[in-house]
PDB file of N, CA and C in Angstrom:
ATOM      1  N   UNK A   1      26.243  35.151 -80.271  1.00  0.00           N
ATOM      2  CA  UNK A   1      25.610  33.952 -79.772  1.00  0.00           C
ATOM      3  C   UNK A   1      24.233  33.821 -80.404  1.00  0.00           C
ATOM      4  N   UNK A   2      23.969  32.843 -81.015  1.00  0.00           N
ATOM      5  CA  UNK A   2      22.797  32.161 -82.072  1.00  0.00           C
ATOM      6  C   UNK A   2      21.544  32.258 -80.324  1.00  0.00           C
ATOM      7  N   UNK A   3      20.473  32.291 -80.289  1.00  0.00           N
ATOM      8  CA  UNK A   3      19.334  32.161 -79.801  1.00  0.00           C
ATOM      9  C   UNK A   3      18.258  30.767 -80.209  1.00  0.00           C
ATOM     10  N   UNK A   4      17.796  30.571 -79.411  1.00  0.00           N
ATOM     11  CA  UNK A   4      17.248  29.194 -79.390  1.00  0.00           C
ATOM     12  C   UNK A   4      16.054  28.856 -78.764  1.00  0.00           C
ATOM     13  N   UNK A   5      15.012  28.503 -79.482  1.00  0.00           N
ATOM     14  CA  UNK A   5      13.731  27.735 -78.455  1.00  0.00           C
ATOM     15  C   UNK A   5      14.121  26.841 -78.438  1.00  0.00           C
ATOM     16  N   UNK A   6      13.701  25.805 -77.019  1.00  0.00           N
ATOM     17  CA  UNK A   6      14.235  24.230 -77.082  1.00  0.00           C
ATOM     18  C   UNK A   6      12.572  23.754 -76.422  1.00  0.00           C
ATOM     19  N   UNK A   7      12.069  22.477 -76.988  1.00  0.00           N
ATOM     20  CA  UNK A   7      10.678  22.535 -76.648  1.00  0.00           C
ATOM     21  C   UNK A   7      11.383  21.377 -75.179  1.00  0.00           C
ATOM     22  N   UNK A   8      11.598  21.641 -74.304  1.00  0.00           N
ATOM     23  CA  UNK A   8      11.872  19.919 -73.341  1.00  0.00           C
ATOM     24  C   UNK A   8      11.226  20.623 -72.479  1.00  0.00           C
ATOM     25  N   UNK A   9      10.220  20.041 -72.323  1.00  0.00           N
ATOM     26  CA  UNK A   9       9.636  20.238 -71.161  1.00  0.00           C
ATOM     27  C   UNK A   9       9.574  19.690 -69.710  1.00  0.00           C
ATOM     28  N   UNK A  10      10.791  18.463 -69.630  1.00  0.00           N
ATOM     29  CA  UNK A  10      11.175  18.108 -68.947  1.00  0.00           C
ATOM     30  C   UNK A  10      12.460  17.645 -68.904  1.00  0.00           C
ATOM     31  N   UNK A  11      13.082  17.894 -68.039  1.00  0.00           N
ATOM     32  CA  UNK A  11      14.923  17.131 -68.042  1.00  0.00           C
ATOM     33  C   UNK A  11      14.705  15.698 -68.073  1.00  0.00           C
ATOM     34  N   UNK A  12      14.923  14.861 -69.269  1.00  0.00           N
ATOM     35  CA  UNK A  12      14.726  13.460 -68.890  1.00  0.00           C
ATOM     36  C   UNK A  12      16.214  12.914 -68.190  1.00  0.00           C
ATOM     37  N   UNK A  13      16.406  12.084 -67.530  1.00  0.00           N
ATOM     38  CA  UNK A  13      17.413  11.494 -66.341  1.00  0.00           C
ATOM     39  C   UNK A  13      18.387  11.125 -67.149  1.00  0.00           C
ATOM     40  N   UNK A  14      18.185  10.468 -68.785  1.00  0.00           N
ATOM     41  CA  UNK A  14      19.226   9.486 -69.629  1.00  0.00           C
ATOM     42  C   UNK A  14      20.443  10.771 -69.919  1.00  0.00           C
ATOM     43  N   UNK A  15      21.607  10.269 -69.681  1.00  0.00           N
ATOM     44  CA  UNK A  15      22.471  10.862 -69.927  1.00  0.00           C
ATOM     45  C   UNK A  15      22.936  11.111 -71.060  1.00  0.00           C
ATOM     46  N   UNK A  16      22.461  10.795 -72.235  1.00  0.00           N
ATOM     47  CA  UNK A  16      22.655  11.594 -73.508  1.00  0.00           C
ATOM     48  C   UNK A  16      21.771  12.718 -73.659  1.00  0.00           C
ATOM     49  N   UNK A  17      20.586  12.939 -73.199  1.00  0.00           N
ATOM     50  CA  UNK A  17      19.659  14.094 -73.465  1.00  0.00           C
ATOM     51  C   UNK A  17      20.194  15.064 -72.676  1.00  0.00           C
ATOM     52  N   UNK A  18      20.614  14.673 -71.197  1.00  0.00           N
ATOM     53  CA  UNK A  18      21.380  15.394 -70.305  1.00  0.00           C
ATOM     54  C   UNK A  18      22.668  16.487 -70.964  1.00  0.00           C
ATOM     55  N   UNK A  19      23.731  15.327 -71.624  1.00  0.00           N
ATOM     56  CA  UNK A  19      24.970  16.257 -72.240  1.00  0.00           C
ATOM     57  C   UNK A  19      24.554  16.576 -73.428  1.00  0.00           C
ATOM     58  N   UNK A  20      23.267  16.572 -74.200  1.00  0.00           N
ATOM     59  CA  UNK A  20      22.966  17.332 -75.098  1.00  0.00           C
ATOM     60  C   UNK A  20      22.326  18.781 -74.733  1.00  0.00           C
ATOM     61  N   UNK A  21      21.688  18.758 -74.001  1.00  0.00           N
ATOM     62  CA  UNK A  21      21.195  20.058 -73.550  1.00  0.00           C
ATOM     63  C   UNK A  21      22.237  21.277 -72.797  1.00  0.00           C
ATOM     64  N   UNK A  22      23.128  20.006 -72.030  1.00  0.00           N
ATOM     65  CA  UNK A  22      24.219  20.579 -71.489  1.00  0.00           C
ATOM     66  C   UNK A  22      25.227  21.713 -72.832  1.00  0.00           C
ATOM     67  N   UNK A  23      25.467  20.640 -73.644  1.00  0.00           N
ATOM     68  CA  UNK A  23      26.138  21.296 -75.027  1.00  0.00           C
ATOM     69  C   UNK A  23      24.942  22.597 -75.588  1.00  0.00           C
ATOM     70  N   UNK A  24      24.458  22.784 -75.795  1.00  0.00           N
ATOM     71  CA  UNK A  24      23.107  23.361 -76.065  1.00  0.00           C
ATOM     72  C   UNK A  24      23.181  24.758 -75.192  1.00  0.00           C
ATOM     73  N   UNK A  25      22.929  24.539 -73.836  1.00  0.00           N
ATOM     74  CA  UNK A  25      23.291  25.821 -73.426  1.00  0.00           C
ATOM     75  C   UNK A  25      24.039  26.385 -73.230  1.00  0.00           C
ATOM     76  N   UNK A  26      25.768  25.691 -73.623  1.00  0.00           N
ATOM     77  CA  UNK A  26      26.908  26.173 -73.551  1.00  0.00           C
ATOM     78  C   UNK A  26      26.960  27.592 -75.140  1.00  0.00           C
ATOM     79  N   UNK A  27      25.956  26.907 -76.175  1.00  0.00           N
ATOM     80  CA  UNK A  27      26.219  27.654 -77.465  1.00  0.00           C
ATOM     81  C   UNK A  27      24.908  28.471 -77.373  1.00  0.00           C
ATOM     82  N   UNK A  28      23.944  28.464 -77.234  1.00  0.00           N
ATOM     83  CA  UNK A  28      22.970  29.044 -77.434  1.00  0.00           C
ATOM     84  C   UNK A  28      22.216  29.700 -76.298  1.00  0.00           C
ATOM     85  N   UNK A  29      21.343  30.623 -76.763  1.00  0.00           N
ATOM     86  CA  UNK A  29      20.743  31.383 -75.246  1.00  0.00           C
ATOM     87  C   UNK A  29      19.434  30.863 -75.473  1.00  0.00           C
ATOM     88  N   UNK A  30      18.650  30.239 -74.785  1.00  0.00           N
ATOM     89  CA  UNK A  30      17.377  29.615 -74.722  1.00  0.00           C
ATOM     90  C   UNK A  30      16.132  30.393 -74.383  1.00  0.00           C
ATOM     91  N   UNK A  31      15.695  30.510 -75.377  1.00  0.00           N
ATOM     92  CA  UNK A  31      14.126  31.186 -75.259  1.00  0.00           C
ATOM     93  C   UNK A  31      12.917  30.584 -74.674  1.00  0.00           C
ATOM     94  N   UNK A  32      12.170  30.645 -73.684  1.00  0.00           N
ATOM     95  CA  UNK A  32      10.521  29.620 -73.130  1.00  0.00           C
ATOM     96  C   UNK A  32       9.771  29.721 -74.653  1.00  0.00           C
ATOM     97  N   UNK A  33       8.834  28.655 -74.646  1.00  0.00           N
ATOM     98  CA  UNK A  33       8.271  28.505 -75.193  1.00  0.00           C
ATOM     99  C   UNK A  33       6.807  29.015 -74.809  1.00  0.00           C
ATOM    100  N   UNK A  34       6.417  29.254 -73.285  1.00  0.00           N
ATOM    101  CA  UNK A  34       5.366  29.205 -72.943  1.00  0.00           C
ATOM    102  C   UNK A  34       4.331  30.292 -73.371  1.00  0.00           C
ATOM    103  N   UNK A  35       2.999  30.333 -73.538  1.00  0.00           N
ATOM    104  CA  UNK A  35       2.352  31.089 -73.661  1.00  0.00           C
ATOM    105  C   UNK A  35       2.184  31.327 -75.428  1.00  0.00           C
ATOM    106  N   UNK A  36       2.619  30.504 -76.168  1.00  0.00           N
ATOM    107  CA  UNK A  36       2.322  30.343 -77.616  1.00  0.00           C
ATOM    108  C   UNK A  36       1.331  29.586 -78.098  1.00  0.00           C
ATOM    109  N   UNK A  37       0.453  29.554 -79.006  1.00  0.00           N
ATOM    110  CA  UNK A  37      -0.562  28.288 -79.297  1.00  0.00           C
ATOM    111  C   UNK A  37      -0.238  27.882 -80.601  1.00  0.00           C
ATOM    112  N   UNK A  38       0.737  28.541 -81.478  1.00  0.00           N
ATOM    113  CA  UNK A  38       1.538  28.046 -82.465  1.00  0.00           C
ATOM    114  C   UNK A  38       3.186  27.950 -83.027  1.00  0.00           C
ATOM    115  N   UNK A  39       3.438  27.647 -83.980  1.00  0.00           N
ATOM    116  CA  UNK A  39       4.566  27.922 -83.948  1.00  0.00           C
ATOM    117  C   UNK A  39       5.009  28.911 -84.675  1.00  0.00           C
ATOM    118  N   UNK A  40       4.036  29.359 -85.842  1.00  0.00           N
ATOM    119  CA  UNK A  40       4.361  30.379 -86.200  1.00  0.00           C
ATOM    120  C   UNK A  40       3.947  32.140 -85.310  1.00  0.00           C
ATOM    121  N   UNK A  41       3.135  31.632 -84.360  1.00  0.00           N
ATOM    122  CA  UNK A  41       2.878  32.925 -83.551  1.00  0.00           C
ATOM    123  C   UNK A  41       4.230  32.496 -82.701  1.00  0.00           C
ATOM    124  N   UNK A  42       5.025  31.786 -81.888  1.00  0.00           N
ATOM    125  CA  UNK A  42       6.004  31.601 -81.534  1.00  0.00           C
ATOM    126  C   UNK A  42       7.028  32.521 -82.446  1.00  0.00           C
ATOM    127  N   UNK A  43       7.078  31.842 -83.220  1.00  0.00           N
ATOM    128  CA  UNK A  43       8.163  32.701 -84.031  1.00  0.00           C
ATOM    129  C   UNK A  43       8.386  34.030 -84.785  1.00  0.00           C
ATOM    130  N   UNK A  44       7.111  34.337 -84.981  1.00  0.00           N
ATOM    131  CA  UNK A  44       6.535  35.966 -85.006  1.00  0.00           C
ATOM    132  C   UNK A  44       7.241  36.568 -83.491  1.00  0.00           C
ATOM    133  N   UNK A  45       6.508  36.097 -82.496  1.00  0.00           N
ATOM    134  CA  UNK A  45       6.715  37.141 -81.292  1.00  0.00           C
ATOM    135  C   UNK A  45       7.837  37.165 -81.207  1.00  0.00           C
ATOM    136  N   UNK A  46       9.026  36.174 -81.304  1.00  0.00           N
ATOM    137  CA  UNK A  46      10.482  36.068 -81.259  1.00  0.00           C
ATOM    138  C   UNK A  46      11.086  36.691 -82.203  1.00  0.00           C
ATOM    139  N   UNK A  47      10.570  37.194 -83.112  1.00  0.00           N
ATOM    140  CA  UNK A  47      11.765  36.833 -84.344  1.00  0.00           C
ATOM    141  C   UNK A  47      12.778  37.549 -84.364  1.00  0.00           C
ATOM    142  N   UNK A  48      13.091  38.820 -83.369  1.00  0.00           N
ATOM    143  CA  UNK A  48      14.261  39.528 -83.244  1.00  0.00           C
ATOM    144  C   UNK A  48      15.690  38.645 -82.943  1.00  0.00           C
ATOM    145  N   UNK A  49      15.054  37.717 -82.164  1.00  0.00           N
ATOM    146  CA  UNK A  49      16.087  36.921 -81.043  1.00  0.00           C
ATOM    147  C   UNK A  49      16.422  35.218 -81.891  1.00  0.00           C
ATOM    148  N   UNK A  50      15.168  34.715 -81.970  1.00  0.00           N
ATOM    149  CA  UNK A  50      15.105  33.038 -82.407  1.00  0.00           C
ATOM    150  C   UNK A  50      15.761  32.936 -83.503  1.00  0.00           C
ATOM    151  N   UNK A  51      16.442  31.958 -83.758  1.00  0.00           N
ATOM    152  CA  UNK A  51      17.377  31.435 -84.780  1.00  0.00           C
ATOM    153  C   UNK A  51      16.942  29.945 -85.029  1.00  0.00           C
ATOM    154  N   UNK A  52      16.371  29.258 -84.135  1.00  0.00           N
ATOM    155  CA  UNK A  52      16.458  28.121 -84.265  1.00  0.00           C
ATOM    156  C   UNK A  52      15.448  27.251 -82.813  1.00  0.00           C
ATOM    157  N   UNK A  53      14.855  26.163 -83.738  1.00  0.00           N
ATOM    158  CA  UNK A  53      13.475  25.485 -82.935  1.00  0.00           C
ATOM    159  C   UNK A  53      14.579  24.019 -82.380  1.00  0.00           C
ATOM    160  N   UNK A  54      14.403  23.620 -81.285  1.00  0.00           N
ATOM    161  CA  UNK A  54      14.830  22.295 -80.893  1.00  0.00           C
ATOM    162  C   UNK A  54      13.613  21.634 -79.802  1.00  0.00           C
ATOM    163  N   UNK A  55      13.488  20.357 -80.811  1.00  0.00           N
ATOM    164  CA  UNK A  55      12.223  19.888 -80.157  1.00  0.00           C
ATOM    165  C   UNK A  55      12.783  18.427 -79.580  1.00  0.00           C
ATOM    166  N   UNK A  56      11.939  17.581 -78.645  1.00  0.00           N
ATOM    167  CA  UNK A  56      12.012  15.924 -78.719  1.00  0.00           C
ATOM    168  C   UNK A  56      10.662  15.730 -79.021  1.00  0.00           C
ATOM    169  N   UNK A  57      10.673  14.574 -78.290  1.00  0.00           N
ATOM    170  CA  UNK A  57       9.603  13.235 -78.894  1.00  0.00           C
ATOM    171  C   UNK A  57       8.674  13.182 -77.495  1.00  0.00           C
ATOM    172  N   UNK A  58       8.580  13.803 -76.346  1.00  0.00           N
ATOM    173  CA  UNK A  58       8.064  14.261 -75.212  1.00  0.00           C
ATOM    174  C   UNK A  58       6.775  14.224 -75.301  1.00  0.00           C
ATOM    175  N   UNK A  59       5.581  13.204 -75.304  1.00  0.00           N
ATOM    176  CA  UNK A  59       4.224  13.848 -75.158  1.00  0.00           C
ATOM    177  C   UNK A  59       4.004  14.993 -74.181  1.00  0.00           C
ATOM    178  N   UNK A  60       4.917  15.514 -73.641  1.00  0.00           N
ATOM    179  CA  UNK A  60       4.438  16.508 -72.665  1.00  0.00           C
ATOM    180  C   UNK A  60       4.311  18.196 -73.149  1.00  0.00           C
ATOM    181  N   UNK A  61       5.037  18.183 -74.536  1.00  0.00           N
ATOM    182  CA  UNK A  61       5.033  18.939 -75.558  1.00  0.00           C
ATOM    183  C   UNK A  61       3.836  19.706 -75.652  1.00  0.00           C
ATOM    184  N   UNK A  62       3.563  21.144 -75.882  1.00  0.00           N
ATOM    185  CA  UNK A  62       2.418  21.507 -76.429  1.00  0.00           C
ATOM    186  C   UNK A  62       2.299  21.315 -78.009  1.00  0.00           C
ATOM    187  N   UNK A  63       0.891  20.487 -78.477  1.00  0.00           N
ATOM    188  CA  UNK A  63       0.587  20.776 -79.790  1.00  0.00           C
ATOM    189  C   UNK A  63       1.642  21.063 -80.446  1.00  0.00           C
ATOM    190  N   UNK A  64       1.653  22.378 -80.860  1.00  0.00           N
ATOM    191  CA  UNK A  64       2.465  22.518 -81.972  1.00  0.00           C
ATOM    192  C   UNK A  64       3.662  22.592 -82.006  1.00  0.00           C
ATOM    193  N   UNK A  65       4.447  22.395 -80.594  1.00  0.00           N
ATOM    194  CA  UNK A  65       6.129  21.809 -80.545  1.00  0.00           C
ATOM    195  C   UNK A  65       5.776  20.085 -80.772  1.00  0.00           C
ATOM    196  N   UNK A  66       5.149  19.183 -80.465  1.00  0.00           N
ATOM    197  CA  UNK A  66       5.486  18.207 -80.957  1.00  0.00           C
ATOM    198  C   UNK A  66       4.380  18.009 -82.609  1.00  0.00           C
ATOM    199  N   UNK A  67       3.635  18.816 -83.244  1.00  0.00           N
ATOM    200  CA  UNK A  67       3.327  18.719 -84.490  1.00  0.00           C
ATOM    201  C   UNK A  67       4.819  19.098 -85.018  1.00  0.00           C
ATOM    202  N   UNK A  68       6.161  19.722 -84.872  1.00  0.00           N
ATOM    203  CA  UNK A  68       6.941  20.178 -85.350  1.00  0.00           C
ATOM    204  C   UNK A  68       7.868  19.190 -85.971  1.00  0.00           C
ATOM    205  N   UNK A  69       7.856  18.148 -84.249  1.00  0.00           N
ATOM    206  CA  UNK A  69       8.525  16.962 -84.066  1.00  0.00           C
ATOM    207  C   UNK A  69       8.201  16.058 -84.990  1.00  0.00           C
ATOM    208  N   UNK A  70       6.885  16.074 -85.144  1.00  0.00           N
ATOM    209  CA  UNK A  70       6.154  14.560 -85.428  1.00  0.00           C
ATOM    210  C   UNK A  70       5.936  14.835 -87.104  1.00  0.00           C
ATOM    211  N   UNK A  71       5.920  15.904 -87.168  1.00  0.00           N
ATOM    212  CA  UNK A  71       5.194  15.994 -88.927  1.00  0.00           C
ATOM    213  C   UNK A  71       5.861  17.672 -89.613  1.00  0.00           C
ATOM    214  N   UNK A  72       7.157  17.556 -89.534  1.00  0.00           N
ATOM    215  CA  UNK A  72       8.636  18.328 -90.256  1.00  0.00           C
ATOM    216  C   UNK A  72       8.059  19.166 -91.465  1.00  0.00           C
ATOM    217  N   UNK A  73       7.783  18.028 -92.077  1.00  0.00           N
ATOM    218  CA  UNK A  73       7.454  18.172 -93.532  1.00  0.00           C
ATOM    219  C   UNK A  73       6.419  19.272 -93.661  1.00  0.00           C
ATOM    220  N   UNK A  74       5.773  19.888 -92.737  1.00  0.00           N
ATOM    221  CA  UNK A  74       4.473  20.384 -93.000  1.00  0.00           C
ATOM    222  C   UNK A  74       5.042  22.163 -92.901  1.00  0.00           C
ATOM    223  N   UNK A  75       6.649  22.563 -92.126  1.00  0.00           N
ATOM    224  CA  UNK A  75       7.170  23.519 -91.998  1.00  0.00           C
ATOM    225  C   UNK A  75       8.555  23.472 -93.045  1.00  0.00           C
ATOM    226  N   UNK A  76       7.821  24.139 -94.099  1.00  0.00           N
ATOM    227  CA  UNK A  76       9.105  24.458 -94.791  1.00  0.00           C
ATOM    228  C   UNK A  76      10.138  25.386 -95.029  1.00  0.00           C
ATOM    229  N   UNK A  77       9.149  26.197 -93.634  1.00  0.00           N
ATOM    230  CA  UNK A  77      10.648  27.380 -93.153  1.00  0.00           C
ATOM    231  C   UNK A  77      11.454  26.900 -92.070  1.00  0.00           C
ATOM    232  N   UNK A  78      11.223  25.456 -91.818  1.00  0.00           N
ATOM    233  CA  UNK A  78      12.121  24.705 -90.494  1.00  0.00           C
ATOM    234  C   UNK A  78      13.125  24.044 -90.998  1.00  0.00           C
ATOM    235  N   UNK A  79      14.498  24.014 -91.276  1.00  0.00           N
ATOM    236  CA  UNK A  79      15.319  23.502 -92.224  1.00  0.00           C
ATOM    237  C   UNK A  79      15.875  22.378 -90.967  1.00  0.00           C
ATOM    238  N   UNK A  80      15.652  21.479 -90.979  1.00  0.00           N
ATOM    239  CA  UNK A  80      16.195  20.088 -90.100  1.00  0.00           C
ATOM    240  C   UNK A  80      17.983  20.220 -89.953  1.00  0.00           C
ATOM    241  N   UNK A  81      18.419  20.460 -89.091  1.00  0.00           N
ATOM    242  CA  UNK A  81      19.949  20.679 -89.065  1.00  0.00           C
ATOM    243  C   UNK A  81      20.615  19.321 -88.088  1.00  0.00           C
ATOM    244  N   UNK A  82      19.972  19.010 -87.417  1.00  0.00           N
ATOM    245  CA  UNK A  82      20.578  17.880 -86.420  1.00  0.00           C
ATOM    246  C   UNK A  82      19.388  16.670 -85.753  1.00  0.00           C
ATOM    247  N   UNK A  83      19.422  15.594 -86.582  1.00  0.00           N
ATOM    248  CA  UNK A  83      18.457  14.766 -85.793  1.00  0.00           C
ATOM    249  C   UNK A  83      19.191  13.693 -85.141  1.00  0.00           C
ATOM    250  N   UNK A  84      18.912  13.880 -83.730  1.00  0.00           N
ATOM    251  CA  UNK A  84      19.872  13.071 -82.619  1.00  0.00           C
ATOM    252  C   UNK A  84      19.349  11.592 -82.733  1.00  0.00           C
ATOM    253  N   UNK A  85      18.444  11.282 -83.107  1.00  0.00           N
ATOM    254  CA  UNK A  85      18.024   9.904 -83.262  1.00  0.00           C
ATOM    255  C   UNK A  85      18.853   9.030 -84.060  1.00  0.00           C
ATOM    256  N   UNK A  86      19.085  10.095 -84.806  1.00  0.00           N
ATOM    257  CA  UNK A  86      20.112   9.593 -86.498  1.00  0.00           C
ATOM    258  C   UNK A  86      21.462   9.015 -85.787  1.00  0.00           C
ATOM    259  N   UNK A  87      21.969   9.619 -85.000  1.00  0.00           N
ATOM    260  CA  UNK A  87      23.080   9.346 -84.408  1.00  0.00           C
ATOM    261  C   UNK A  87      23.488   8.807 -83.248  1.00  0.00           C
ATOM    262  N   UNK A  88      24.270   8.757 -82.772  1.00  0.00           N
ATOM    263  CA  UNK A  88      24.918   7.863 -81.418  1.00  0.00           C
ATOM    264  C   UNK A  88      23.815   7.745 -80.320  1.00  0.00           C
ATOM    265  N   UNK A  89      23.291   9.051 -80.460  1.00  0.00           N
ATOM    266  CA  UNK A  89      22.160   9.050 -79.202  1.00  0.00           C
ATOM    267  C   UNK A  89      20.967   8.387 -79.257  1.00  0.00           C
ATOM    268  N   UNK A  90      20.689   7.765 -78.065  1.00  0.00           N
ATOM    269  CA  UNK A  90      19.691   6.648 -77.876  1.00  0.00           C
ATOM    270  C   UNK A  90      18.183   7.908 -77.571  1.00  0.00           C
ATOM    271  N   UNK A  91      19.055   9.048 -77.065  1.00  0.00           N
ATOM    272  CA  UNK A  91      17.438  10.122 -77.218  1.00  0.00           C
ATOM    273  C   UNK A  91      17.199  10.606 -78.690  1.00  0.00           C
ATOM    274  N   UNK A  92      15.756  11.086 -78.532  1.00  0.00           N
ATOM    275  CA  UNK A  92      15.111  11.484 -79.924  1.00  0.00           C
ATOM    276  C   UNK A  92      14.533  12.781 -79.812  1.00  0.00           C
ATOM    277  N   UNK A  93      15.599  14.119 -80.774  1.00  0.00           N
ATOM    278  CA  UNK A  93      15.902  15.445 -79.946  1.00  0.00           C
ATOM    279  C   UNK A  93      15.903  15.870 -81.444  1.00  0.00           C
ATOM    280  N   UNK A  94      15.453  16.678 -82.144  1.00  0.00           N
ATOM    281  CA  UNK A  94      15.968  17.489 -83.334  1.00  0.00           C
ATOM    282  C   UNK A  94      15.873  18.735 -83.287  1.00  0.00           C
ATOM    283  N   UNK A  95      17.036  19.479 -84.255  1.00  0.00           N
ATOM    284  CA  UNK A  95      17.486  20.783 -84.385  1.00  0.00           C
ATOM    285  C   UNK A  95      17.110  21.425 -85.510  1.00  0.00           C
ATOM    286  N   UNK A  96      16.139  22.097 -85.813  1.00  0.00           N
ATOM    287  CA  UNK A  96      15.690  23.169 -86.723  1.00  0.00           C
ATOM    288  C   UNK A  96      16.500  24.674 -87.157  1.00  0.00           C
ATOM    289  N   UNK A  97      16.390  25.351 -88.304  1.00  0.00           N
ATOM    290  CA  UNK A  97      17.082  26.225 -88.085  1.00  0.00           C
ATOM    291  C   UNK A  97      16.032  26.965 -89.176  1.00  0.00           C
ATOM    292  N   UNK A  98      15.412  28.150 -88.581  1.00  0.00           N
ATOM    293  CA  UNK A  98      14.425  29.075 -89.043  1.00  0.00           C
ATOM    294  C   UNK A  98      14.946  29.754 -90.741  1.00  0.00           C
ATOM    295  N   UNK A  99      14.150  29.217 -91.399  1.00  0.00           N
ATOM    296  CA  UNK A  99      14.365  30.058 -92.820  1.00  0.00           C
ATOM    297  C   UNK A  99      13.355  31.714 -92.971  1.00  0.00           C
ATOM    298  N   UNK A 100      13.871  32.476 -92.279  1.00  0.00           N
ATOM    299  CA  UNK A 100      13.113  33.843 -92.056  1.00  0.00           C
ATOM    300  C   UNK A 100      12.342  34.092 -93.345  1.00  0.00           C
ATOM    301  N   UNK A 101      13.444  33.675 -94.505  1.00  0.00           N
ATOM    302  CA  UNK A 101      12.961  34.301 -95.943  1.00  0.00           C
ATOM    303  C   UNK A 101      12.047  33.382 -96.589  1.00  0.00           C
ATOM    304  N   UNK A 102      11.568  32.272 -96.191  1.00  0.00           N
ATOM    305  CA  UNK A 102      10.459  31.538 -96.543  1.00  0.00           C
ATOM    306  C   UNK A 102       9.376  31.686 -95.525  1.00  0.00           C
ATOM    307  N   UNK A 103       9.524  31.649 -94.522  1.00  0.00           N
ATOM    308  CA  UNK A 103       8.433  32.428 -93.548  1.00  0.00           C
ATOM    309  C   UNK A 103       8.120  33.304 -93.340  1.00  0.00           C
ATOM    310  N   UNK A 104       8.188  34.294 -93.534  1.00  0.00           N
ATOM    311  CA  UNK A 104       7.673  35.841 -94.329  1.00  0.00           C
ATOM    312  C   UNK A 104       7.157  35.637 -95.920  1.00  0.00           C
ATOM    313  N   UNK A 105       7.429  34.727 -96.286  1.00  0.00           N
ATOM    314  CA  UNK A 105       7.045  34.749 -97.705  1.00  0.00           C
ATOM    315  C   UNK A 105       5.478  33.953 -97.578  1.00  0.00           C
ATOM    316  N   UNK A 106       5.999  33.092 -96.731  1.00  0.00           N
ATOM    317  CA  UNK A 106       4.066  31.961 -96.191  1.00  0.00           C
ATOM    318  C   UNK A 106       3.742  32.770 -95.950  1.00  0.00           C
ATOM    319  N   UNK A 107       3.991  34.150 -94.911  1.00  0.00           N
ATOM    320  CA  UNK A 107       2.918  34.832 -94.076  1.00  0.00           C
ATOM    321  C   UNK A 107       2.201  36.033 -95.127  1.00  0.00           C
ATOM    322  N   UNK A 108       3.315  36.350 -95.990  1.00  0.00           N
ATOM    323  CA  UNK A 108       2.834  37.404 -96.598  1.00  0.00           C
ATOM    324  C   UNK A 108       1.544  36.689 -97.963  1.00  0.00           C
ATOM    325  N   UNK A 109       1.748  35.460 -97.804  1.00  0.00           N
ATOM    326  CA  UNK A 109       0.453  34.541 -98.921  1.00  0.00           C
ATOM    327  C   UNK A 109      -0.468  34.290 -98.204  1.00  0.00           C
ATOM    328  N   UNK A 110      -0.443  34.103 -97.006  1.00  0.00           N
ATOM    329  CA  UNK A 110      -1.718  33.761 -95.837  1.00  0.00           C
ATOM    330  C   UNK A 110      -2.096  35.069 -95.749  1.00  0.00           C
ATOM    331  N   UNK A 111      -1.921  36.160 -95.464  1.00  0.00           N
ATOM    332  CA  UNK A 111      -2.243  37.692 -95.164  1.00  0.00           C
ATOM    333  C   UNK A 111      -3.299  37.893 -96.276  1.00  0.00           C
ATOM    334  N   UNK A 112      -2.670  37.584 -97.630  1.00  0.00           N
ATOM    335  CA  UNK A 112      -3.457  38.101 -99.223  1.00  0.00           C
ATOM    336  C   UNK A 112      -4.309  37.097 -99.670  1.00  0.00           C
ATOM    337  N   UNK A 113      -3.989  36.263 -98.843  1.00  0.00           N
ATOM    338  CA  UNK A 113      -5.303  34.729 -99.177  1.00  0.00           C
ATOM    339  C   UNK A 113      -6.445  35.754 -97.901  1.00  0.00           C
ATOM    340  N   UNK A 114      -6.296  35.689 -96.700  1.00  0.00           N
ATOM    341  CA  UNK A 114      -7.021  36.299 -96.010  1.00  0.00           C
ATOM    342  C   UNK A 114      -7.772  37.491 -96.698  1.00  0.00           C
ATOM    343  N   UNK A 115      -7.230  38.870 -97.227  1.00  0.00           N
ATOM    344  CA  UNK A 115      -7.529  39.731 -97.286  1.00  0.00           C
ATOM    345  C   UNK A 115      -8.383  39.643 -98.722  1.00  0.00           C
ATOM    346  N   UNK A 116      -8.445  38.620 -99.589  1.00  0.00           N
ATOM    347  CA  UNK A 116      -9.473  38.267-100.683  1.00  0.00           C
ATOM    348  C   UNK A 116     -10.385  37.694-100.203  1.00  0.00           C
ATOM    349  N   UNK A 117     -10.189  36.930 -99.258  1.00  0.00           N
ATOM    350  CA  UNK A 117     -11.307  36.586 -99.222  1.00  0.00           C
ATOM    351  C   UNK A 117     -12.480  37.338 -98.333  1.00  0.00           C
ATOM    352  N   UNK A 118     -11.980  37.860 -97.348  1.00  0.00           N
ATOM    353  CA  UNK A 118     -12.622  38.777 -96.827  1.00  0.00           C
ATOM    354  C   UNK A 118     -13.318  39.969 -97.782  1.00  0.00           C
ATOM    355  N   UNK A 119     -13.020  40.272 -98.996  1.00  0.00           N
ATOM    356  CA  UNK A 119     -13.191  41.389 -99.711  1.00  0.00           C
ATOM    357  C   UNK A 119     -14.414  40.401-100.753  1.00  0.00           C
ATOM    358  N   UNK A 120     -14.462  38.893-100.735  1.00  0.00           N
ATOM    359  CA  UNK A 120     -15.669  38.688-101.133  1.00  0.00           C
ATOM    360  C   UNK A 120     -17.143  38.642-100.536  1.00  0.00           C
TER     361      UNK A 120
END
C-alpha cells in the first residue's frame, strides 16, 4: 500500500471531493500534514513512508501545501499525476507523486551551496 499526504484541511460537503477522498483512502494510507513549515521539511521527516503529495485549492491550506497547489512548477521533484479539475470533477484536488531521485539531488546542491558559502 502506496502512503500519502493529502493537504484537505477540511471535508468540503460537494460530493465529488467527498468520493474522491473516499477512493483515496480506500488505496492509500494518509499521513497529517501538521507541524511542517515546508514541504520539503515535510517530506524529509516522511520520507520512509510518503509516496505522494495531494493537495486542493482550500485557502485553509498552510503556505506551503497551497504554494504546491498554486505554483507546481516551482517543485520539480513533484511529478503532477492526477489533476481533478482537468476532469469530470467540478472540485479542484491534485495528485503529486514524489521524485525521491531529484529531491535528494536539490538537497544535496542546497547543502554545498550552503556549505561554500559559509566557508567564505
Amino acid at each position: 500500500m502506496s502512503k500519502v499526504a493529502i493537504g484537505l484541511p477540511t471535508f468540503n460537503e460537494e460530493e465529488n471531493i467527498a468520493s474522491i477522498i473516499l477512493q483515496l483512502k480506500k488505496k492509500y494510507k494518509l499521513i497529517p500534514w501538521l507541524y511542517n513549515e515546508s514541504i520539503k521539511d515535510f517530506i524529509k521527516q516522511n520520507e520512509k513512508e510518503l509516496t505522494h503529495i495531494i493537495v486542493n485549492d482550500d485557502k485553509k491550506l498552510p503556505k506551503f501545501l497551497s504554494d504546491v497547489y498554486y505554483n507546481e512548477n516551482k517543485y520539480n521533484f513533484l511529478i503532477l499525476k492526477k489533476d481533478y479539475k482537468k476532469s469530470d470533477f467540478s472540485s479542484k484536488l491534485k495528485k503529486f507523486k514524489i521524485d525521491y531521485d531529484q529531491f535528494n539531488m536539490i538537497n544535496k546542491q542546497e547543502m554545498g551551496s550552503r556549505k561554500n558559502w559559509l566557508e567564505q
